[in-house]
N, C-alpha and C. Protein backbone atom coordinates (compact mmCIF):
# COMPACT_ATOMS: atom_id res chain seq x y z
N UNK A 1 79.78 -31.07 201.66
CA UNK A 1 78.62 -31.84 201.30
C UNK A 1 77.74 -31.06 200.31
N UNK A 2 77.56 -29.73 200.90
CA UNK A 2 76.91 -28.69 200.01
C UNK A 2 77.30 -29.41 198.24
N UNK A 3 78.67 -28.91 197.90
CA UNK A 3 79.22 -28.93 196.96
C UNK A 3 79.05 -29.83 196.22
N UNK A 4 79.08 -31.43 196.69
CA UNK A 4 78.94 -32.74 196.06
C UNK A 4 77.56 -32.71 195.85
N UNK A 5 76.24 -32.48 196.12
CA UNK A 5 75.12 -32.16 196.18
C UNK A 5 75.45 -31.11 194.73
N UNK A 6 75.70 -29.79 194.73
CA UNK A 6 75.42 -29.21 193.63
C UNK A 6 76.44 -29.73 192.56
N UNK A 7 77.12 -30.41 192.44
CA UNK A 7 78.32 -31.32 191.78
C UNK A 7 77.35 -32.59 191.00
N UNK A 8 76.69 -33.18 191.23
CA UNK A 8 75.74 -34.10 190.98
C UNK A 8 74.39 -33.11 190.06
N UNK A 9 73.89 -32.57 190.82
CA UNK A 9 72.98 -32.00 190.80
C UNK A 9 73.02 -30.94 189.14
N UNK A 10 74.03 -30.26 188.78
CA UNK A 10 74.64 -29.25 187.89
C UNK A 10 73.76 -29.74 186.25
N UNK A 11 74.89 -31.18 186.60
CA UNK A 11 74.87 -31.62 185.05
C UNK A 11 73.30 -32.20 184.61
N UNK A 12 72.38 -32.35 185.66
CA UNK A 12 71.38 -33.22 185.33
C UNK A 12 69.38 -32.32 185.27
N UNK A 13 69.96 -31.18 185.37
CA UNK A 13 69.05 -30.14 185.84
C UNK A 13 69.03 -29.05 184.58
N UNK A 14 68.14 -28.24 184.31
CA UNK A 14 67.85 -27.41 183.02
C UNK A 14 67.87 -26.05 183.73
N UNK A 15 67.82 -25.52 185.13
CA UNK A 15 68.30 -24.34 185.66
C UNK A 15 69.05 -24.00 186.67
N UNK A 16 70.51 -24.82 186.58
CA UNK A 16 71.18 -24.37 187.75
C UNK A 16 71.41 -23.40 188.66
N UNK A 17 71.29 -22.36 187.74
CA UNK A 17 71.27 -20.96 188.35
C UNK A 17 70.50 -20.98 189.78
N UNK A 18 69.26 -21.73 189.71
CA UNK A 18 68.13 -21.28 190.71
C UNK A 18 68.23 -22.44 191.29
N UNK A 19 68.88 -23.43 191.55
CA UNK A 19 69.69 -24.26 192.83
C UNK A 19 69.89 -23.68 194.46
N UNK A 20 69.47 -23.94 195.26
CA UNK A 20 69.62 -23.41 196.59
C UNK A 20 69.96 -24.59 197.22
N UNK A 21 71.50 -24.44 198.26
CA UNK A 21 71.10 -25.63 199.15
C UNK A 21 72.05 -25.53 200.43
N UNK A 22 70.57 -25.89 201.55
CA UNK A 22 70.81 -25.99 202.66
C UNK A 22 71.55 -27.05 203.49
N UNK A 23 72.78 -26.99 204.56
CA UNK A 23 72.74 -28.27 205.17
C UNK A 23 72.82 -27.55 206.75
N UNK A 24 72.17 -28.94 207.19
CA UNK A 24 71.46 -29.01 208.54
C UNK A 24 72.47 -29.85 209.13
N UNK A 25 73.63 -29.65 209.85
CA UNK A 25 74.23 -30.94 210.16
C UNK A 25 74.19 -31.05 212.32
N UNK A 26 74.49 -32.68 212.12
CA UNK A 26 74.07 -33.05 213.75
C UNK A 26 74.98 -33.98 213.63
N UNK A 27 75.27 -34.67 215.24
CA UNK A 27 76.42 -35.34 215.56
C UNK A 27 76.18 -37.17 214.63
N UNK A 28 74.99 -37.30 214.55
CA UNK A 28 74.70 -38.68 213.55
C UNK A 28 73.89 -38.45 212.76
N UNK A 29 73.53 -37.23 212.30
CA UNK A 29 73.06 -37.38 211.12
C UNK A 29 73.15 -35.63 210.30
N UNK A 30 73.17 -36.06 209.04
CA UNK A 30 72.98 -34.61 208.11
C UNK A 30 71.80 -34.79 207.24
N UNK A 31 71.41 -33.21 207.24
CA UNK A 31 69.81 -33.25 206.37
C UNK A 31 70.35 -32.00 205.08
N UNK A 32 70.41 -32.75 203.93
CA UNK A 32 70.67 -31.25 202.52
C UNK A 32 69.49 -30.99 201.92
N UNK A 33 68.80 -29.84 202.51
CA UNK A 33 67.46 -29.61 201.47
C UNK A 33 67.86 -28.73 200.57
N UNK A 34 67.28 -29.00 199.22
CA UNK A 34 67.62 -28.29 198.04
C UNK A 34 66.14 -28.05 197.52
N UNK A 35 66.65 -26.84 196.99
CA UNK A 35 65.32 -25.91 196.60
C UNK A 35 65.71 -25.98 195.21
N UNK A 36 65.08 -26.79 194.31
CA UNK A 36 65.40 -26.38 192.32
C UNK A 36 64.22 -25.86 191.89
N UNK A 37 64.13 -25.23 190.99
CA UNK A 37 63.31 -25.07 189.37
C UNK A 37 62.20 -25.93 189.66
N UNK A 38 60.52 -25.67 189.32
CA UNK A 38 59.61 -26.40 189.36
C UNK A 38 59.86 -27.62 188.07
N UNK A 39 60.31 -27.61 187.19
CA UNK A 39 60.42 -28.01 186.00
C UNK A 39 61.77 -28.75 186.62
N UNK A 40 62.54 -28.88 187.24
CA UNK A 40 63.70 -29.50 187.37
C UNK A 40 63.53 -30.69 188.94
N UNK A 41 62.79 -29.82 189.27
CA UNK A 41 61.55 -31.34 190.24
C UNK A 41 60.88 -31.97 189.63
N UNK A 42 59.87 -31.84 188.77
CA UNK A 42 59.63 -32.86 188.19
C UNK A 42 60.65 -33.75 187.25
N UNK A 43 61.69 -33.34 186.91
CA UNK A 43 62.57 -34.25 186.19
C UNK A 43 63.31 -34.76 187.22
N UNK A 44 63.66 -34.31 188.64
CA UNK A 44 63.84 -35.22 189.38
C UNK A 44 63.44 -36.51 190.31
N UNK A 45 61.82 -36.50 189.92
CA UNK A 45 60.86 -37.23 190.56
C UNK A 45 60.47 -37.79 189.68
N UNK A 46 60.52 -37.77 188.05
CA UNK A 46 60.39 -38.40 187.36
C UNK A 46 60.80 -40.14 186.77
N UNK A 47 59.91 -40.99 186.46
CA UNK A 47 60.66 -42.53 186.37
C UNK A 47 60.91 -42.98 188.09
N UNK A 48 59.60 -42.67 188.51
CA UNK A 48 60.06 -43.24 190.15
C UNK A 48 60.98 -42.73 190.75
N UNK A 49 61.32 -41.47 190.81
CA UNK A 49 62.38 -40.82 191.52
C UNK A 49 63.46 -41.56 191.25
N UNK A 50 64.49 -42.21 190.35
CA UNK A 50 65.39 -42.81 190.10
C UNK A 50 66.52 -41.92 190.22
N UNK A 51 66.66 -41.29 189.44
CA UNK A 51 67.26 -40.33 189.56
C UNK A 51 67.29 -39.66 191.41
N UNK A 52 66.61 -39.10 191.93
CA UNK A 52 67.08 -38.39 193.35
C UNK A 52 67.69 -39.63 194.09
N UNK A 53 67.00 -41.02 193.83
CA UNK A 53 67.16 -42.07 194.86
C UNK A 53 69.14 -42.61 194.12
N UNK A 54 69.72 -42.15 192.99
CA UNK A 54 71.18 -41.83 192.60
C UNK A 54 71.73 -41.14 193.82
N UNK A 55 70.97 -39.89 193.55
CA UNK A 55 71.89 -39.14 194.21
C UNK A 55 72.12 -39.05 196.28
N UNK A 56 70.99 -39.65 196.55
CA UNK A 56 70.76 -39.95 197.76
C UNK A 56 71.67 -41.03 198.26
N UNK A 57 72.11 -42.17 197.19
CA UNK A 57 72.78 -43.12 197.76
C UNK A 57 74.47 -42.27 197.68
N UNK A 58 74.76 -41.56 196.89
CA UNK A 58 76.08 -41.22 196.44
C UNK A 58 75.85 -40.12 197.58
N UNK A 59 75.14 -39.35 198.40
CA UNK A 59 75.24 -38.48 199.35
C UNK A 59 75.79 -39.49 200.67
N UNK A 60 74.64 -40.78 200.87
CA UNK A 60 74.89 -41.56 201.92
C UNK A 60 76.39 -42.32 202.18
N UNK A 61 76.86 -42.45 201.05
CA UNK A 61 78.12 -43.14 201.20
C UNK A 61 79.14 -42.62 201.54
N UNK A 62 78.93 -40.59 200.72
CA UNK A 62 79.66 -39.38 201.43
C UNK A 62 79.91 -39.16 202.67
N UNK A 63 78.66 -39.56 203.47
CA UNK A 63 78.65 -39.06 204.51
C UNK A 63 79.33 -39.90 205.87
N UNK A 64 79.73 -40.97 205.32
CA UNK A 64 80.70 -41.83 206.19
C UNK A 64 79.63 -42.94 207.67
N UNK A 65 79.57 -42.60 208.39
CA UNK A 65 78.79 -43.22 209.26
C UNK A 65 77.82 -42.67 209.86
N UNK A 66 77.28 -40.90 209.72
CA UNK A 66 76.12 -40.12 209.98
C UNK A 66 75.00 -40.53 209.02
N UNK A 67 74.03 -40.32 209.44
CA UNK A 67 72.74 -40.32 208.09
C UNK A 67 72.74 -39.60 207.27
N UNK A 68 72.30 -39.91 205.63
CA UNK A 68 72.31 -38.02 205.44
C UNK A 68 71.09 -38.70 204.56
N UNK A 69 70.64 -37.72 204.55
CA UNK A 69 69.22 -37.35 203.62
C UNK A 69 68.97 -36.35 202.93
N UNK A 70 68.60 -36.20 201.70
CA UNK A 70 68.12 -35.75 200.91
C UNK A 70 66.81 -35.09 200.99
N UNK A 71 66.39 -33.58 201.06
CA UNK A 71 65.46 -33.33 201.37
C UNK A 71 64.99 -32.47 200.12
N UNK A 72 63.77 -32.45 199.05
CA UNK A 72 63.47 -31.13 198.27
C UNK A 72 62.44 -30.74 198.75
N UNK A 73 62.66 -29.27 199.20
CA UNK A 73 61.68 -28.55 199.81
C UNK A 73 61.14 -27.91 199.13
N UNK A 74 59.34 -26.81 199.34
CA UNK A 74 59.39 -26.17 198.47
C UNK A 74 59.61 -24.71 199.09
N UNK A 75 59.46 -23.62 197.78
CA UNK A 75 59.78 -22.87 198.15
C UNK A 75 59.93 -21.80 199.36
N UNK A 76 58.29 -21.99 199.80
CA UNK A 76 58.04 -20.95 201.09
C UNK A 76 58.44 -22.22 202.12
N UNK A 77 58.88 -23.48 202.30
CA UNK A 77 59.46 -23.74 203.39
C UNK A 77 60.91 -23.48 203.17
N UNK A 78 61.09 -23.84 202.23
CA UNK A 78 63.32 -22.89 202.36
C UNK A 78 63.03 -21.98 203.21
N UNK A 79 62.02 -21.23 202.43
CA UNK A 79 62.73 -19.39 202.58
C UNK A 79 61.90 -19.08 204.23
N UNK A 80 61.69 -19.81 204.67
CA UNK A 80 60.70 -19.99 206.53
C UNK A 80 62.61 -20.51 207.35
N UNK A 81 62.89 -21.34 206.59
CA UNK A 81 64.65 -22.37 207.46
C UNK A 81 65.46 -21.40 206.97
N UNK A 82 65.32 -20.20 205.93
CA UNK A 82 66.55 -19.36 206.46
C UNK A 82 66.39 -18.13 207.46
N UNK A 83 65.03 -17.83 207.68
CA UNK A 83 64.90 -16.35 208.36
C UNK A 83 65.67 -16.99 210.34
């Protein structure tokens, strides 16, 4: 899931490099929070979030019959969900 997340994510973003992403998974549902570029959040929230609400449906359909959601966190909460 990770992968399809940064697979999507690669081509549409101006700093891949600094891509982080977490998955949270449970018996009905999965949570992928991704940590990008301040500048690459706003181009993803940009035009009504059109763009994330893409990639959210192409995660949901991945995920077969669990939930999955799309989460962008910011930074000091990532780095709090990995210690």
């Amino acid at each position: 899931m990770t992968d399809l997340v940064r697979h999507l994510l690669d081509p549409v973003i101006h700093h891949p490099d600094s891509v982080r992403v977490q998955l949270v998974e449970g018996e009905a549902a999965v949570v992928v929070e991704v940590l990008v570029h301040p500048s690459d959040r706003e181009r993803l929230e940009a035009d009504g979030a059109r763009l994330l609400r893409a990639i959210r449906n192409v995660l949901s359909a991945a995920a077969g019959r669990r939930k999955a959601t799309l989460d962008l966190v910011e930074a000091d909460a990532f780095g709090a969900s990995e210690e």
